[in-house]
PDB file of N, CA and C in Angstrom:
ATOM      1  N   UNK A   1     118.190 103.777  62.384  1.00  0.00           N
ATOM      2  CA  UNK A   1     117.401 104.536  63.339  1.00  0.00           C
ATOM      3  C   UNK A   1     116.954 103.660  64.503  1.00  0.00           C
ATOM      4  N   UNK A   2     116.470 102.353  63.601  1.00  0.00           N
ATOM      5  CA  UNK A   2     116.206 101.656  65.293  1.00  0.00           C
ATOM      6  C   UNK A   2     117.128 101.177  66.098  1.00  0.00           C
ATOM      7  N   UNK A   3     118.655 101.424  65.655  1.00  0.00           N
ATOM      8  CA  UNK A   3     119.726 100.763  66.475  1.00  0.00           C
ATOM      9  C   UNK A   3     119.626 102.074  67.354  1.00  0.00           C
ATOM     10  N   UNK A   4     119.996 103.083  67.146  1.00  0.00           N
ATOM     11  CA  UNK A   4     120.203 104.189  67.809  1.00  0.00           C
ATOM     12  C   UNK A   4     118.821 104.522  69.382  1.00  0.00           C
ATOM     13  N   UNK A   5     117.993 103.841  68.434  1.00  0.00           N
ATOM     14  CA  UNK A   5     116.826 103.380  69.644  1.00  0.00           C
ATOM     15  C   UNK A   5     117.090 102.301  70.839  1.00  0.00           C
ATOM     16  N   UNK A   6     117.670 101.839  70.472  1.00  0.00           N
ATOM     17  CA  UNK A   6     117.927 100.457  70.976  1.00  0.00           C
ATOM     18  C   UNK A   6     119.232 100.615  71.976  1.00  0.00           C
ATOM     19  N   UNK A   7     120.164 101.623  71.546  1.00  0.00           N
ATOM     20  CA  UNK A   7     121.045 102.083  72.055  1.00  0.00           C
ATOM     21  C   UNK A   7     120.426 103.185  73.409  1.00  0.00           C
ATOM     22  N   UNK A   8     119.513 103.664  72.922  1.00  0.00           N
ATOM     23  CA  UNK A   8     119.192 104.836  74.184  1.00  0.00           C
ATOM     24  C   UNK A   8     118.749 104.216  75.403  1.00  0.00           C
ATOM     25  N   UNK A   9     118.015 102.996  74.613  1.00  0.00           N
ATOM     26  CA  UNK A   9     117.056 102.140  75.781  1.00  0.00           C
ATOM     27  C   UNK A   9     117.734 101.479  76.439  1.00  0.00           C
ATOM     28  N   UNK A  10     118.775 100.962  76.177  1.00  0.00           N
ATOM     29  CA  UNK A  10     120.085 100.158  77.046  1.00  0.00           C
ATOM     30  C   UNK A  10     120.554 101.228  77.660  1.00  0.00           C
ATOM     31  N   UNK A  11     121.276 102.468  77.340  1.00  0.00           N
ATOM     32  CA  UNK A  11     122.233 103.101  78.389  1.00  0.00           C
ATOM     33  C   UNK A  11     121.016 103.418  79.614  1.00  0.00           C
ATOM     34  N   UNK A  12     119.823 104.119  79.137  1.00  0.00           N
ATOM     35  CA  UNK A  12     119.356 104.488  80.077  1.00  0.00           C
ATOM     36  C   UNK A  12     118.661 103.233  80.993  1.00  0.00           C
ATOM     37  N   UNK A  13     118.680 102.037  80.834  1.00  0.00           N
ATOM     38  CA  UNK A  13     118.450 101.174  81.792  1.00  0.00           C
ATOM     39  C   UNK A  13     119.883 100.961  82.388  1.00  0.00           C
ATOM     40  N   UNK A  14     120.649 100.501  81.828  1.00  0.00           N
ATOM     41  CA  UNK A  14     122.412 101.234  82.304  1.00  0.00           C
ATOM     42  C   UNK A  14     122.005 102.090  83.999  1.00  0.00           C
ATOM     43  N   UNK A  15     122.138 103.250  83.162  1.00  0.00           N
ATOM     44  CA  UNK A  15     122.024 104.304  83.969  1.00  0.00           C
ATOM     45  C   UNK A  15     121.261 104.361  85.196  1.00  0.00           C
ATOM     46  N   UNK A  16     120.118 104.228  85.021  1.00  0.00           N
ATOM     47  CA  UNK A  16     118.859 103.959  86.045  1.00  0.00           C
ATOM     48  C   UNK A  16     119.147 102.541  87.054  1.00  0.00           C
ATOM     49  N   UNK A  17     119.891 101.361  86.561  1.00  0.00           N
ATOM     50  CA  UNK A  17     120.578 100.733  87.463  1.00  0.00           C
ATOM     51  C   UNK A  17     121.676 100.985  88.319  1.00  0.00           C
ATOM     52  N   UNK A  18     122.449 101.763  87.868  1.00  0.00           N
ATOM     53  CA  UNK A  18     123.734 102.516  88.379  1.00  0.00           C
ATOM     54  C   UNK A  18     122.765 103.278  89.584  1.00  0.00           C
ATOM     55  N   UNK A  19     122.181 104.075  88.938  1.00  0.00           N
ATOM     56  CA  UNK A  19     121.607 105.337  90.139  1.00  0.00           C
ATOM     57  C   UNK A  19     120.979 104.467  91.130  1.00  0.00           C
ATOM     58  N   UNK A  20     120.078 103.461  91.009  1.00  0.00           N
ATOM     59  CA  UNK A  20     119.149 102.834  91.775  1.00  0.00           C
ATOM     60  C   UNK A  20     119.995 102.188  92.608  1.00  0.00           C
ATOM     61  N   UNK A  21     120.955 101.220  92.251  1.00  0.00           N
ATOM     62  CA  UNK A  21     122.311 100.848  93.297  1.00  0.00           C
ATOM     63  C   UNK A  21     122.784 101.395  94.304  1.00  0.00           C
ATOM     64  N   UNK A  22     123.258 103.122  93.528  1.00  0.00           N
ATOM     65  CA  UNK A  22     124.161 104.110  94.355  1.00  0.00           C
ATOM     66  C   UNK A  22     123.042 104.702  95.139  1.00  0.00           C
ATOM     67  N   UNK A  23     121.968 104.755  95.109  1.00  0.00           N
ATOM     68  CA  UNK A  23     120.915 104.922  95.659  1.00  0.00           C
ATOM     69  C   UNK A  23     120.710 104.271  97.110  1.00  0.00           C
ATOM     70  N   UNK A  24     120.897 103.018  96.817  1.00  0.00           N
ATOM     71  CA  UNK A  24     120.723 101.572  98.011  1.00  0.00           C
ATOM     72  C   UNK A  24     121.779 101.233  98.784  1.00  0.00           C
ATOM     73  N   UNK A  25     122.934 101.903  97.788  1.00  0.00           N
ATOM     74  CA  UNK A  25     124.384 101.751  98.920  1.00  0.00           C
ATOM     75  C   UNK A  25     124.267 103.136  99.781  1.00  0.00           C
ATOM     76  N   UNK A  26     123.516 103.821  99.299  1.00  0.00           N
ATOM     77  CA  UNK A  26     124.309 105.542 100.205  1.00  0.00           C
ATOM     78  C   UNK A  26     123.194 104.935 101.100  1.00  0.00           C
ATOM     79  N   UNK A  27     121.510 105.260 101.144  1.00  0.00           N
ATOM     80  CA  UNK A  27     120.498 104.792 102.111  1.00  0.00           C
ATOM     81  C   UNK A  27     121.194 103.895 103.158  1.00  0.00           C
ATOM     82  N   UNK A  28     122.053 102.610 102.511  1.00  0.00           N
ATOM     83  CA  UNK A  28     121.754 101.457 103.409  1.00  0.00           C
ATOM     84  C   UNK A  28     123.219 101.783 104.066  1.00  0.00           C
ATOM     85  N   UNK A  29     123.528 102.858 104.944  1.00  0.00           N
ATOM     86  CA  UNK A  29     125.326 102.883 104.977  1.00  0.00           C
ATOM     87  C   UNK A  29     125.463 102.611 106.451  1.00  0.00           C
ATOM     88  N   UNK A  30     126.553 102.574 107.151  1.00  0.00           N
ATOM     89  CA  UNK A  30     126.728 102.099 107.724  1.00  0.00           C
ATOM     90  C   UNK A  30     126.704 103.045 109.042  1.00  0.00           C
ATOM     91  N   UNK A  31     126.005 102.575 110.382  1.00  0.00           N
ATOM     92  CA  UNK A  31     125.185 103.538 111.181  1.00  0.00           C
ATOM     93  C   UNK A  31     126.296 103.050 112.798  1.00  0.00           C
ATOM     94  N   UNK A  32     126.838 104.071 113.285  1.00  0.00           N
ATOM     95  CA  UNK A  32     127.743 104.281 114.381  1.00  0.00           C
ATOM     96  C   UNK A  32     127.005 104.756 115.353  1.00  0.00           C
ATOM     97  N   UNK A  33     127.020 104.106 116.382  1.00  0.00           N
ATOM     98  CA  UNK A  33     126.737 104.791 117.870  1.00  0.00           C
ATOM     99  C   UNK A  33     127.601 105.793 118.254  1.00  0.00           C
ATOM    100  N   UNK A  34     126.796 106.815 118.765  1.00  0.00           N
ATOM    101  CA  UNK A  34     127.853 107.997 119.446  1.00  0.00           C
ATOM    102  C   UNK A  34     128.248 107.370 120.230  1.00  0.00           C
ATOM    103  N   UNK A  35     128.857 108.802 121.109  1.00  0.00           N
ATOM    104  CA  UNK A  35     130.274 108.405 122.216  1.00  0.00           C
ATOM    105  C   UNK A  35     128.960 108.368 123.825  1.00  0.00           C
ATOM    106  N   UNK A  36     127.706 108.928 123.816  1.00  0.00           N
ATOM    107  CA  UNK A  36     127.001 108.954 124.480  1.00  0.00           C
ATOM    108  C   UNK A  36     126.020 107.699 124.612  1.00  0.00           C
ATOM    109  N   UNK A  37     126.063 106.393 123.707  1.00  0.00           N
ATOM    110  CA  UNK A  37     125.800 105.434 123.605  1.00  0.00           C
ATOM    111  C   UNK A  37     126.028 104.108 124.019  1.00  0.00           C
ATOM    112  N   UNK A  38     127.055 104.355 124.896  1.00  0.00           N
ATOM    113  CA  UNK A  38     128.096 103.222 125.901  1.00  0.00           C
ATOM    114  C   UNK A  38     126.599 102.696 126.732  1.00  0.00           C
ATOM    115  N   UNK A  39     127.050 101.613 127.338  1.00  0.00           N
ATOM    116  CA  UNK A  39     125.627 100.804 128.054  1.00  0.00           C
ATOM    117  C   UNK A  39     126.638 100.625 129.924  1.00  0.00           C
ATOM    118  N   UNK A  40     125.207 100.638 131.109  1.00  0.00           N
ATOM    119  CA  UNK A  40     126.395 100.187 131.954  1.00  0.00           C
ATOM    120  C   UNK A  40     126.062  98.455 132.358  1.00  0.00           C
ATOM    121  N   UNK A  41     125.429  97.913 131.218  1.00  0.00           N
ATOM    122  CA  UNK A  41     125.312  96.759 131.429  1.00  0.00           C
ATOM    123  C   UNK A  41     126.915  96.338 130.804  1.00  0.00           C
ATOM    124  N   UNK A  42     127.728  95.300 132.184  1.00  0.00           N
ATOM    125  CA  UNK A  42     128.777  94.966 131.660  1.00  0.00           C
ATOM    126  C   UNK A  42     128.697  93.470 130.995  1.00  0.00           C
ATOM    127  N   UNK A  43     128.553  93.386 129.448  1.00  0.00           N
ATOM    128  CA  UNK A  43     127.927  92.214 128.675  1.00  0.00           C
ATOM    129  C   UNK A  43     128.963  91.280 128.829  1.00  0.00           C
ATOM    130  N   UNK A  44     130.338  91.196 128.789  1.00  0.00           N
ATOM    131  CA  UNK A  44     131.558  90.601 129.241  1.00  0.00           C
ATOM    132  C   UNK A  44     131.588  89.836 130.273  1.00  0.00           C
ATOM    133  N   UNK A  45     130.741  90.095 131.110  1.00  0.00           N
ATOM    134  CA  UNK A  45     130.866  89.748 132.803  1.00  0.00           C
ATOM    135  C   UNK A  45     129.836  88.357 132.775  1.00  0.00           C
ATOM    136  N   UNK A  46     130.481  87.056 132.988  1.00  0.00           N
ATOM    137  CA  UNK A  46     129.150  85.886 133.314  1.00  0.00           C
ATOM    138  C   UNK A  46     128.692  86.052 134.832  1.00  0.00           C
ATOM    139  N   UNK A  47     127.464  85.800 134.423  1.00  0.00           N
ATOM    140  CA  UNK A  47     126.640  85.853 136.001  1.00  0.00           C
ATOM    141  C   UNK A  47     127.037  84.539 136.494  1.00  0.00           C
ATOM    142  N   UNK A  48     126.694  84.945 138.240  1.00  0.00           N
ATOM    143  CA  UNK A  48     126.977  83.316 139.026  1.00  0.00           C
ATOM    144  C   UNK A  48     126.303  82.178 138.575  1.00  0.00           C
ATOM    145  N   UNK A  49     125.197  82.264 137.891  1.00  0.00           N
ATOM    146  CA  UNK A  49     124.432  80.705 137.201  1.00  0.00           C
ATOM    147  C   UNK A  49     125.254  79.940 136.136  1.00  0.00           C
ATOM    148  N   UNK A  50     126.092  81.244 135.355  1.00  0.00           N
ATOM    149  CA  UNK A  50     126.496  80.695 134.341  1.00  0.00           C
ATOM    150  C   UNK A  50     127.878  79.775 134.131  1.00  0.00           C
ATOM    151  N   UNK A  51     128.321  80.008 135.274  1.00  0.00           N
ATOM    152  CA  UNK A  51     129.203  79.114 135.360  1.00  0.00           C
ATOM    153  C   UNK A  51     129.325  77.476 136.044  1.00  0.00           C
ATOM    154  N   UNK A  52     129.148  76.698 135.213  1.00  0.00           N
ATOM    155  CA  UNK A  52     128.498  75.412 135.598  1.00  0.00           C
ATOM    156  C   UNK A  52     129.823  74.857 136.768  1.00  0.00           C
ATOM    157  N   UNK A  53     129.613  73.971 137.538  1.00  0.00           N
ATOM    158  CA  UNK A  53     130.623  73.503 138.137  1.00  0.00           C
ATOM    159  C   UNK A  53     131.007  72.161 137.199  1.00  0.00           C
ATOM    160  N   UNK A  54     132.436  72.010 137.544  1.00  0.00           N
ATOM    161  CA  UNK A  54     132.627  70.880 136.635  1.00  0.00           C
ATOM    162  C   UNK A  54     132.388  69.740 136.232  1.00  0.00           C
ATOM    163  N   UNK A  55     132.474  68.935 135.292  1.00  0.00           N
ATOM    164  CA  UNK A  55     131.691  67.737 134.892  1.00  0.00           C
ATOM    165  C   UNK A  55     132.466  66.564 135.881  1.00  0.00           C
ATOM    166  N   UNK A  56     131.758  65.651 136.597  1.00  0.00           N
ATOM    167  CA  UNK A  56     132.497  64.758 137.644  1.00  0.00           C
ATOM    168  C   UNK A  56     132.954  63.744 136.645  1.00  0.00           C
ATOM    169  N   UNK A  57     134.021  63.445 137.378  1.00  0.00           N
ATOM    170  CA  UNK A  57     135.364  62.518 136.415  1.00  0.00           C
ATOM    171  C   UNK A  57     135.958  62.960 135.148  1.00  0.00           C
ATOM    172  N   UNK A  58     135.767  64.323 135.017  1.00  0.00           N
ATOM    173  CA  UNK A  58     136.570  64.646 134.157  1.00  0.00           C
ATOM    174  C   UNK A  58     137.901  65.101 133.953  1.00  0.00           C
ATOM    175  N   UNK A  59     138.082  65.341 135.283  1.00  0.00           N
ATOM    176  CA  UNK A  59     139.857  65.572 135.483  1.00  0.00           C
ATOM    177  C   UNK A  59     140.328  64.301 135.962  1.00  0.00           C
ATOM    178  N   UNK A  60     139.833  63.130 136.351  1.00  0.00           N
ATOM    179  CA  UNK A  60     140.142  62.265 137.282  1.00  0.00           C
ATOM    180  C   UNK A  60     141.340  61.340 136.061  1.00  0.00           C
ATOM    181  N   UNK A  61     142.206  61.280 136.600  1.00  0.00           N
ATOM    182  CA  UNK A  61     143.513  60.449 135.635  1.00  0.00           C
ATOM    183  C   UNK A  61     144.010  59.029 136.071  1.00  0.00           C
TER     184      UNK A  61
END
């Protein structure tokens, strides 16, 4: 009788881990910007500061 106890108390911690998981994977899923979400900042583009001029004597051969 107490195995059969012992048995219930494992699946259902089993179980209750399974659910609590599938629980945390569906919540935590993975979140897409619509098609109305485009930016017109062009992030690709370096500004004029960012391009340093070159280091002196470094091409010099």
């Amino acid at each position: 009788m107490a195995d059969v106890t012992a048995m219930k108390r494992i699946l259902r911690c089993v179980l209750a881990g399974l659910a609590l998981t599938g629980l945390s994977l569906f919540t935590a899923g993975c979140a897409t910007p619509g098609p109305d979400a485009d930016s017109d900042i062009p992030w690709n583009t370096p500004q004029t500061w960012e391009s340093a001029p070159g280091i002196p004597g470094l091409n010099d051969y």
